[in-house]
PDB file of N, CA and C in Angstrom:
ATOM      1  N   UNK A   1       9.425  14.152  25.376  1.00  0.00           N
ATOM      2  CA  UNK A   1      10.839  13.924  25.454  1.00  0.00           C
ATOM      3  C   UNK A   1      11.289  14.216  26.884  1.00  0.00           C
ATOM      4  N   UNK A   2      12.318  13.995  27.435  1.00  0.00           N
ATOM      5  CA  UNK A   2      12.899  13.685  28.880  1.00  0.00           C
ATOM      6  C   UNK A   2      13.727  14.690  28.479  1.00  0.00           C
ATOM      7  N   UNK A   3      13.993  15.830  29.858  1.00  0.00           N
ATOM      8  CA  UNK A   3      14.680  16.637  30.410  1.00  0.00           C
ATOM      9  C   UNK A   3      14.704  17.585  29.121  1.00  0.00           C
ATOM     10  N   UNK A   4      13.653  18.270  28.960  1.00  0.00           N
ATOM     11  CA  UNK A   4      13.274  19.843  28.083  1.00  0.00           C
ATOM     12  C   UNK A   4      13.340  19.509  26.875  1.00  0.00           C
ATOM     13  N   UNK A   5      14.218  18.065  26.196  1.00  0.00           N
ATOM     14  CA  UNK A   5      14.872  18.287  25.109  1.00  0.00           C
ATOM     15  C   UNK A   5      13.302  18.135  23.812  1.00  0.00           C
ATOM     16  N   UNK A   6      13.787  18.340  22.784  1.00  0.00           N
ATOM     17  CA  UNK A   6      12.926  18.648  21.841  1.00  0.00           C
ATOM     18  C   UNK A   6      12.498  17.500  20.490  1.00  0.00           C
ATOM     19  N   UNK A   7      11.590  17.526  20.224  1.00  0.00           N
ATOM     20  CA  UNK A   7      11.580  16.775  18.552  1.00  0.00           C
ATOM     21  C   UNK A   7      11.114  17.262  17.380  1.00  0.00           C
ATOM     22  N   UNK A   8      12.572  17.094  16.499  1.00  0.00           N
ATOM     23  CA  UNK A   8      12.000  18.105  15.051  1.00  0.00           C
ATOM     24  C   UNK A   8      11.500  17.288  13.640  1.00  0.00           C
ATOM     25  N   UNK A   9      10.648  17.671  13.539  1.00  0.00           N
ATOM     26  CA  UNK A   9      10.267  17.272  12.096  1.00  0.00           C
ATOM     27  C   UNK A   9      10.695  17.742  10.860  1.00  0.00           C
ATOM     28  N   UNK A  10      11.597  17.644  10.309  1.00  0.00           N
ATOM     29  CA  UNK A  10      12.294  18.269   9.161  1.00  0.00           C
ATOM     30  C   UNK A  10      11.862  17.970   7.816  1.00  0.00           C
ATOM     31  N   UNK A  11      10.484  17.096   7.600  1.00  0.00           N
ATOM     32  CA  UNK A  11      10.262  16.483   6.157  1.00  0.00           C
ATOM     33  C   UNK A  11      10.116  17.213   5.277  1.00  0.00           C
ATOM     34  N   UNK A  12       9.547  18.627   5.768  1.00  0.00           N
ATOM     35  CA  UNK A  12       8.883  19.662   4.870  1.00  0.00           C
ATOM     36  C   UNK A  12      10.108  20.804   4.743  1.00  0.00           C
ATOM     37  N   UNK A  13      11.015  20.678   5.057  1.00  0.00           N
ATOM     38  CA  UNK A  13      12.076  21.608   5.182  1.00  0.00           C
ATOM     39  C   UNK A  13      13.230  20.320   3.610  1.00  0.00           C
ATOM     40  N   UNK A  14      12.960  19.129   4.340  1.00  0.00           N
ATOM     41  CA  UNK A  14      13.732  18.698   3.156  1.00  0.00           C
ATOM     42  C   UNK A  14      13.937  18.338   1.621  1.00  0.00           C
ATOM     43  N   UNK A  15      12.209  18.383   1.968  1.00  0.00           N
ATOM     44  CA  UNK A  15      11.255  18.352   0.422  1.00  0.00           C
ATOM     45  C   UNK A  15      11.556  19.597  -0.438  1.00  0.00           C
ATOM     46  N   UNK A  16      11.248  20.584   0.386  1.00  0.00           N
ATOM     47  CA  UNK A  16      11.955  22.023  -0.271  1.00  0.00           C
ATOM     48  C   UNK A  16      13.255  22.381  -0.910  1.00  0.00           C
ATOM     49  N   UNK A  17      14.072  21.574   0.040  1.00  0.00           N
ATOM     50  CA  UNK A  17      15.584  22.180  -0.368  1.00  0.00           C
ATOM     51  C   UNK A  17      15.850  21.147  -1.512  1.00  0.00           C
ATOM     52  N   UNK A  18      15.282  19.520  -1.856  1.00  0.00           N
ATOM     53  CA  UNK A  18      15.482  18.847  -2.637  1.00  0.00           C
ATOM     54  C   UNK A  18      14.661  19.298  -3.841  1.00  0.00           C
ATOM     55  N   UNK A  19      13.109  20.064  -3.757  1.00  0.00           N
ATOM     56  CA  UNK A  19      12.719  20.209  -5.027  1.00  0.00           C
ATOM     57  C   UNK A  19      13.741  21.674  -5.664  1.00  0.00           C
ATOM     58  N   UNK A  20      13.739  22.297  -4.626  1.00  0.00           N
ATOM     59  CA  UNK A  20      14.686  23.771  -4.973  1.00  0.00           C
ATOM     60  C   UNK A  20      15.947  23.460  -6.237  1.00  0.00           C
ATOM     61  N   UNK A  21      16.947  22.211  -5.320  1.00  0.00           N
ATOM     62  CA  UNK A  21      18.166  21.596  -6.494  1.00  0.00           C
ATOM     63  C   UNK A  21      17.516  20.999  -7.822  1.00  0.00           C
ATOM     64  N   UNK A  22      16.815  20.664  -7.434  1.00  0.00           N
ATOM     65  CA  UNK A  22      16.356  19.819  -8.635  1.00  0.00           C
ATOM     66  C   UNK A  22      15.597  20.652  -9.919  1.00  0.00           C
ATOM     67  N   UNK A  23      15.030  21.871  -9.230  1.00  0.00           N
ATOM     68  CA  UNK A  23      14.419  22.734 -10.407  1.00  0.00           C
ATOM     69  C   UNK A  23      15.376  23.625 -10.904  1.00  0.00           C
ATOM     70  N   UNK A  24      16.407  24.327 -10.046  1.00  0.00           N
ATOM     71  CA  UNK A  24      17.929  24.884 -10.389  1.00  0.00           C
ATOM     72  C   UNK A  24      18.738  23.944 -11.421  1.00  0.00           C
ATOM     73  N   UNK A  25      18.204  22.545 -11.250  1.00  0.00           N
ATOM     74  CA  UNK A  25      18.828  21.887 -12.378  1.00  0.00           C
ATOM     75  C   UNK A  25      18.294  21.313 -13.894  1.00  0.00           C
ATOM     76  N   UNK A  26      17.180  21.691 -14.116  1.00  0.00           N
ATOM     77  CA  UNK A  26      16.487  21.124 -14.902  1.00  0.00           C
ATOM     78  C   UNK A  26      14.835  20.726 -14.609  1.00  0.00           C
ATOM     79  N   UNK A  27      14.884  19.932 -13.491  1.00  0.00           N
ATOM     80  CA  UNK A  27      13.287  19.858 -13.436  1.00  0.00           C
ATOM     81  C   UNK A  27      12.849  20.696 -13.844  1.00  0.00           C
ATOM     82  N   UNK A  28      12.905  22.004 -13.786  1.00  0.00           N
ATOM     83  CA  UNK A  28      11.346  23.103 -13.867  1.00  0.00           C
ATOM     84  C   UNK A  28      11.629  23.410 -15.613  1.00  0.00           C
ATOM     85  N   UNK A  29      12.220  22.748 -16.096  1.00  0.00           N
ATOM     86  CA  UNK A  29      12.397  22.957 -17.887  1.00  0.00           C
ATOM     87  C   UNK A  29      11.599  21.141 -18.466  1.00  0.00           C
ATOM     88  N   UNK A  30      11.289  20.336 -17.478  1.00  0.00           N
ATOM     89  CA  UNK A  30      11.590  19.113 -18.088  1.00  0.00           C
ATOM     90  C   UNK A  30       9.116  18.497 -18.443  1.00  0.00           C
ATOM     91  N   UNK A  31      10.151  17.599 -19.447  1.00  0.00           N
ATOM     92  CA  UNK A  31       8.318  17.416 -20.249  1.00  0.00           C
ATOM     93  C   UNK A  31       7.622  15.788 -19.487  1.00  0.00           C
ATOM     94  N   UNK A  32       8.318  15.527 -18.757  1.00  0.00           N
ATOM     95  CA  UNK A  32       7.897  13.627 -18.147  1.00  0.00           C
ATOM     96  C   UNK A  32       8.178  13.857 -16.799  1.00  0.00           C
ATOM     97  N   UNK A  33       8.172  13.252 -15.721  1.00  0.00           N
ATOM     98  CA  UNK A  33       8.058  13.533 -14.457  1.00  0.00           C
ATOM     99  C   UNK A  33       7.656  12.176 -13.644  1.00  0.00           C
ATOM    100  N   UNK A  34       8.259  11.649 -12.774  1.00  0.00           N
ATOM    101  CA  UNK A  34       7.580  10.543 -11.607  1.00  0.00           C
ATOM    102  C   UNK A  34       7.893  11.134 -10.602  1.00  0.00           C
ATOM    103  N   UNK A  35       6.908  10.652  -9.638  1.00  0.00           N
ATOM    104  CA  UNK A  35       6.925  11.160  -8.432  1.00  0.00           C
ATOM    105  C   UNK A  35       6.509   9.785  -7.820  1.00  0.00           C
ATOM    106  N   UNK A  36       7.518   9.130  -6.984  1.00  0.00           N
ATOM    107  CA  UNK A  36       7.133   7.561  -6.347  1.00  0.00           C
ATOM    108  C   UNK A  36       7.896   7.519  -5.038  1.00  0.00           C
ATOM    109  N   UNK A  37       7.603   6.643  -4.378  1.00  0.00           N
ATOM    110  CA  UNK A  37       7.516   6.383  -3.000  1.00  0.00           C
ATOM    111  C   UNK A  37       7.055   5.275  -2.745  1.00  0.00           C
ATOM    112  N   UNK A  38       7.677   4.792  -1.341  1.00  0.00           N
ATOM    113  CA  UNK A  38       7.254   3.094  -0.829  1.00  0.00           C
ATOM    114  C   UNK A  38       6.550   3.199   0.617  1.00  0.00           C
ATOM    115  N   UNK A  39       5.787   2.571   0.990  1.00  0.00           N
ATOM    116  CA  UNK A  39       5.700   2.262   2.749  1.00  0.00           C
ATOM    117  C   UNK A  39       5.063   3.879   3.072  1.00  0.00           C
ATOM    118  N   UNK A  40       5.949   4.504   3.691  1.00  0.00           N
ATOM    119  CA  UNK A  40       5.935   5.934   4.316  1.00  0.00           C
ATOM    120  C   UNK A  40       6.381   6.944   3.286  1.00  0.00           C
ATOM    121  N   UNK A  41       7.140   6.601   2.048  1.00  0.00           N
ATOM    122  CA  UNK A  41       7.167   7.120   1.048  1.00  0.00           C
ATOM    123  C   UNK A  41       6.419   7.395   0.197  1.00  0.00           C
ATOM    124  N   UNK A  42       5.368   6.266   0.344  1.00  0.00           N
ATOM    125  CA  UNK A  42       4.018   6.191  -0.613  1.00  0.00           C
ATOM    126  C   UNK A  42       3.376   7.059   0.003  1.00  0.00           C
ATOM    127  N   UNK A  43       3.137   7.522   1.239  1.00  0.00           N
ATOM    128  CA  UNK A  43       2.230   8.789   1.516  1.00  0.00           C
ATOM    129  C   UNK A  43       2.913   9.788   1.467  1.00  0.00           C
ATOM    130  N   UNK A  44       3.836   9.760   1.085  1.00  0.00           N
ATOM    131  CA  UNK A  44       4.532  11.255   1.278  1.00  0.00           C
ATOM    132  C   UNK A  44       4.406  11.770  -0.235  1.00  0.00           C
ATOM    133  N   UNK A  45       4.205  10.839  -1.271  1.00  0.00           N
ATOM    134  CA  UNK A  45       4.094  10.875  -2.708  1.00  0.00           C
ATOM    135  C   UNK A  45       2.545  11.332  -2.876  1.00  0.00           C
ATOM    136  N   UNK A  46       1.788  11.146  -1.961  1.00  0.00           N
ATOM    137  CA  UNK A  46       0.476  11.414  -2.153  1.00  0.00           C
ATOM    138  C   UNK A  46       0.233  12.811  -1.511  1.00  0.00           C
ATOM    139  N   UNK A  47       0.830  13.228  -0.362  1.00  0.00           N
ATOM    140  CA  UNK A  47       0.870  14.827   0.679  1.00  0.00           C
ATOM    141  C   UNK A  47       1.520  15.430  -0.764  1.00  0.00           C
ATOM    142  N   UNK A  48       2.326  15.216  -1.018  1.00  0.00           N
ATOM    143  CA  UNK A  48       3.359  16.123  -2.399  1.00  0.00           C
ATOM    144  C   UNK A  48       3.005  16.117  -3.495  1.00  0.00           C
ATOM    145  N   UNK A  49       2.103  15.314  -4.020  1.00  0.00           N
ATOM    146  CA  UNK A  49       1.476  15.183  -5.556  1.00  0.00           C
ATOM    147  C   UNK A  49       1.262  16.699  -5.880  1.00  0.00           C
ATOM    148  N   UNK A  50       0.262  17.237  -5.217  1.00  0.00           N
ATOM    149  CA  UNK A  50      -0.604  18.612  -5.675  1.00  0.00           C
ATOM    150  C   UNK A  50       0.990  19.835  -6.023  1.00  0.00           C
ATOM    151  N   UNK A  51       1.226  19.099  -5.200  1.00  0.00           N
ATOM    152  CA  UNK A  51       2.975  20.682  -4.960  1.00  0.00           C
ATOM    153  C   UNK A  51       3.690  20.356  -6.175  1.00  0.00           C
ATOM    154  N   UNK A  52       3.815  19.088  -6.446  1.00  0.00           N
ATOM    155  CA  UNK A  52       5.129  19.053  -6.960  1.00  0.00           C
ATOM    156  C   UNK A  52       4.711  19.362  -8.638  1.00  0.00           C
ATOM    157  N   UNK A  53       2.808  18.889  -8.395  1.00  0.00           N
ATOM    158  CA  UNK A  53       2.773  19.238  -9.524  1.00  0.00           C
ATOM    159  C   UNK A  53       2.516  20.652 -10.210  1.00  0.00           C
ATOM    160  N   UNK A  54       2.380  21.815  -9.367  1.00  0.00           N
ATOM    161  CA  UNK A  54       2.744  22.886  -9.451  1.00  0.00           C
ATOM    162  C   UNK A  54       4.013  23.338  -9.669  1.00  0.00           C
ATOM    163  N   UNK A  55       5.060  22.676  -9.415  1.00  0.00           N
ATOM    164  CA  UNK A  55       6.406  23.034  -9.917  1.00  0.00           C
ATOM    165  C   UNK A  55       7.082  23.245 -11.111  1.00  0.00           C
ATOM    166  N   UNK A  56       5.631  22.314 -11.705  1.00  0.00           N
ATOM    167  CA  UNK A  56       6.413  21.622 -13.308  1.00  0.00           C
ATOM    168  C   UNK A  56       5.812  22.410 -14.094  1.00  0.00           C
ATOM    169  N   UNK A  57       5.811  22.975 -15.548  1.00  0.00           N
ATOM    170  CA  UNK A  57       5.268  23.344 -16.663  1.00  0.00           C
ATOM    171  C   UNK A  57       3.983  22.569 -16.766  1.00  0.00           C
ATOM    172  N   UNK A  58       3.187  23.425 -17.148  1.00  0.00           N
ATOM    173  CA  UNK A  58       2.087  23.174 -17.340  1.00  0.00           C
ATOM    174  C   UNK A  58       1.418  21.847 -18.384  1.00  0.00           C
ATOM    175  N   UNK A  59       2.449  22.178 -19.308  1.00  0.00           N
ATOM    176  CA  UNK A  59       2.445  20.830 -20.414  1.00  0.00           C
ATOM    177  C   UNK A  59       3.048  19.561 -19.879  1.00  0.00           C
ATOM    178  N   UNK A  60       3.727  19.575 -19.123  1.00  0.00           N
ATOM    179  CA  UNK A  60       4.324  18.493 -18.406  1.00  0.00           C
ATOM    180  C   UNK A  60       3.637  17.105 -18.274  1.00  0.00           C
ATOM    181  N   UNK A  61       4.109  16.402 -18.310  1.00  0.00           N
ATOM    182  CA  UNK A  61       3.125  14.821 -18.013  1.00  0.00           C
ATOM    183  C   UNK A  61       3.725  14.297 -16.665  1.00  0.00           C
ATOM    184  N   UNK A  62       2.775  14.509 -15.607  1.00  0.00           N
ATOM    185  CA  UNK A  62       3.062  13.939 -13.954  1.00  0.00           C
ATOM    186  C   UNK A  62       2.939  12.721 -13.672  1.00  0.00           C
ATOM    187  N   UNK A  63       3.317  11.800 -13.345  1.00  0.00           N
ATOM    188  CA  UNK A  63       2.989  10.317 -12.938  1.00  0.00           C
ATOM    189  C   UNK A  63       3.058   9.964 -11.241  1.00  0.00           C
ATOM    190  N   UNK A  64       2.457   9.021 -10.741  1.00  0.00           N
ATOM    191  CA  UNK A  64       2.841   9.565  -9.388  1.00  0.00           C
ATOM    192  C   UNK A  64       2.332   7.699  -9.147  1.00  0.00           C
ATOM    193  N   UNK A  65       3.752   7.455  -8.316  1.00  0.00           N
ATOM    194  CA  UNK A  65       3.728   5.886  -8.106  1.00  0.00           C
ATOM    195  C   UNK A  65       3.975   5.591  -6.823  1.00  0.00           C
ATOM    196  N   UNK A  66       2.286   5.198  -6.371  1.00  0.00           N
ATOM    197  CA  UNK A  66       2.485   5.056  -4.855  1.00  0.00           C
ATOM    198  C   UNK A  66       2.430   3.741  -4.548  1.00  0.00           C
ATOM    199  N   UNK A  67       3.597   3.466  -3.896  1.00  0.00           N
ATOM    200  CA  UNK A  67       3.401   1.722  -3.737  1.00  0.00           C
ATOM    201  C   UNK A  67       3.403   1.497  -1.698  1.00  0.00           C
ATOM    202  N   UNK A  68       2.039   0.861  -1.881  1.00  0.00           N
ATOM    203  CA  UNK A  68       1.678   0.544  -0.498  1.00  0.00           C
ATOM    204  C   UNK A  68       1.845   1.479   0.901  1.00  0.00           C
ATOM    205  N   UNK A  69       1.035   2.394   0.682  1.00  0.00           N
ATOM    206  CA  UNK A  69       1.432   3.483   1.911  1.00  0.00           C
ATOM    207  C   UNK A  69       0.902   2.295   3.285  1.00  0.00           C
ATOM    208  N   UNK A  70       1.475   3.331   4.439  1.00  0.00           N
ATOM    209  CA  UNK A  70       1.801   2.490   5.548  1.00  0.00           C
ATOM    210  C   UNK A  70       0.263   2.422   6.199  1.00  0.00           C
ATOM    211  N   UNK A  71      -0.689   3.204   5.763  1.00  0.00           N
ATOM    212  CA  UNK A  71      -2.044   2.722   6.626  1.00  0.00           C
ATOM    213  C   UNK A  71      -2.208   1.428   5.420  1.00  0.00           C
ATOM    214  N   UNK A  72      -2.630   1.446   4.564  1.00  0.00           N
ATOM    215  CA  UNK A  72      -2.913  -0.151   3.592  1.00  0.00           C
ATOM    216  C   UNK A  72      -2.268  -0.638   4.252  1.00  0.00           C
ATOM    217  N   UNK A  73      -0.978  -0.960   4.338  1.00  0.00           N
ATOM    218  CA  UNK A  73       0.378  -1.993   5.318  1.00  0.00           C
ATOM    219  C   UNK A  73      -0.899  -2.835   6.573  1.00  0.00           C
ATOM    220  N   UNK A  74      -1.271  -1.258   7.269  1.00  0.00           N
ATOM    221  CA  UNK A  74      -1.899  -1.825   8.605  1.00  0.00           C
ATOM    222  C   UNK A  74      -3.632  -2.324   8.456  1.00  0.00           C
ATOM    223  N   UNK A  75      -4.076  -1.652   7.407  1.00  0.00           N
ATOM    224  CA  UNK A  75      -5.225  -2.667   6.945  1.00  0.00           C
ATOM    225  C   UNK A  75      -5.197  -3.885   6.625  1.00  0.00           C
ATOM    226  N   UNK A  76      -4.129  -4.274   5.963  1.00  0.00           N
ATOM    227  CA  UNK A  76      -4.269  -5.780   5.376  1.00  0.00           C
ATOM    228  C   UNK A  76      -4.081  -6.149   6.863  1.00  0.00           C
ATOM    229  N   UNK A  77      -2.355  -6.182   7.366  1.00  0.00           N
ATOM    230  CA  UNK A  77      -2.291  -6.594   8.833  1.00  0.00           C
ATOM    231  C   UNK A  77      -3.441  -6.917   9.545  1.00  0.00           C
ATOM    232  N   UNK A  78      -4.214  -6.115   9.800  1.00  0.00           N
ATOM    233  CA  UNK A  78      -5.604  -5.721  10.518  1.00  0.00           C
ATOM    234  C   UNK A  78      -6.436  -7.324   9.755  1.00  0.00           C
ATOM    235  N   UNK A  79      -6.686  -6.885   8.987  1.00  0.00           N
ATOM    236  CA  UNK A  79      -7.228  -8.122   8.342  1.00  0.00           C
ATOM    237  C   UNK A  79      -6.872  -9.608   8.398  1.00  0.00           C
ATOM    238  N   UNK A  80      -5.451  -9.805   8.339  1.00  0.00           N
ATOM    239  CA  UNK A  80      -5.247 -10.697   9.119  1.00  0.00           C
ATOM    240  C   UNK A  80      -4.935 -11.685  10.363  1.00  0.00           C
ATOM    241  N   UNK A  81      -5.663 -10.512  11.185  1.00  0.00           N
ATOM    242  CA  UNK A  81      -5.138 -10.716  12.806  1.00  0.00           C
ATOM    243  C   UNK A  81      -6.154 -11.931  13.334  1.00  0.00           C
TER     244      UNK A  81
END
């Protein structure tokens, strides 16, 4: 970055404060569960799988719907160059 200034990564700070509301509200009582994501979402559904599925009751049923993370994106691309 130009002249000292800085760059923050906040993904893991926001994942927290969103699973935090969400178990204050019910998630951490609940029996079904998705966890999905698109593009850059789809890997972020895959980094968070293991966590989120620690959040939930043990009996819980996890689903986790990753649609096209962004390296596949650049494989096919790749493939068709």
């Amino acid at each position: 970055m130009e002249n000292g200034s800085k760059l923050f990564f906040r993904g893991q700070l926001i994942w927290e404060a969103i699973m935090d509301e969400l178990l204050s509200i019910g998630l951490s009582k609940s029996k079904q569960a998705l966890l999905s994501g698109c593009s850059a979402g789809g890997l972020a559904t895959l980094i968070h799988c293991d966590d989120f599925r620690g959040l939930l009751p043990r009996d819980s049923r996890i689903q986790l719907s990753n649609v096209m993370p962004m390296q596949l994106m650049e494989l096919i691309w790749d493939a068709y160059q």
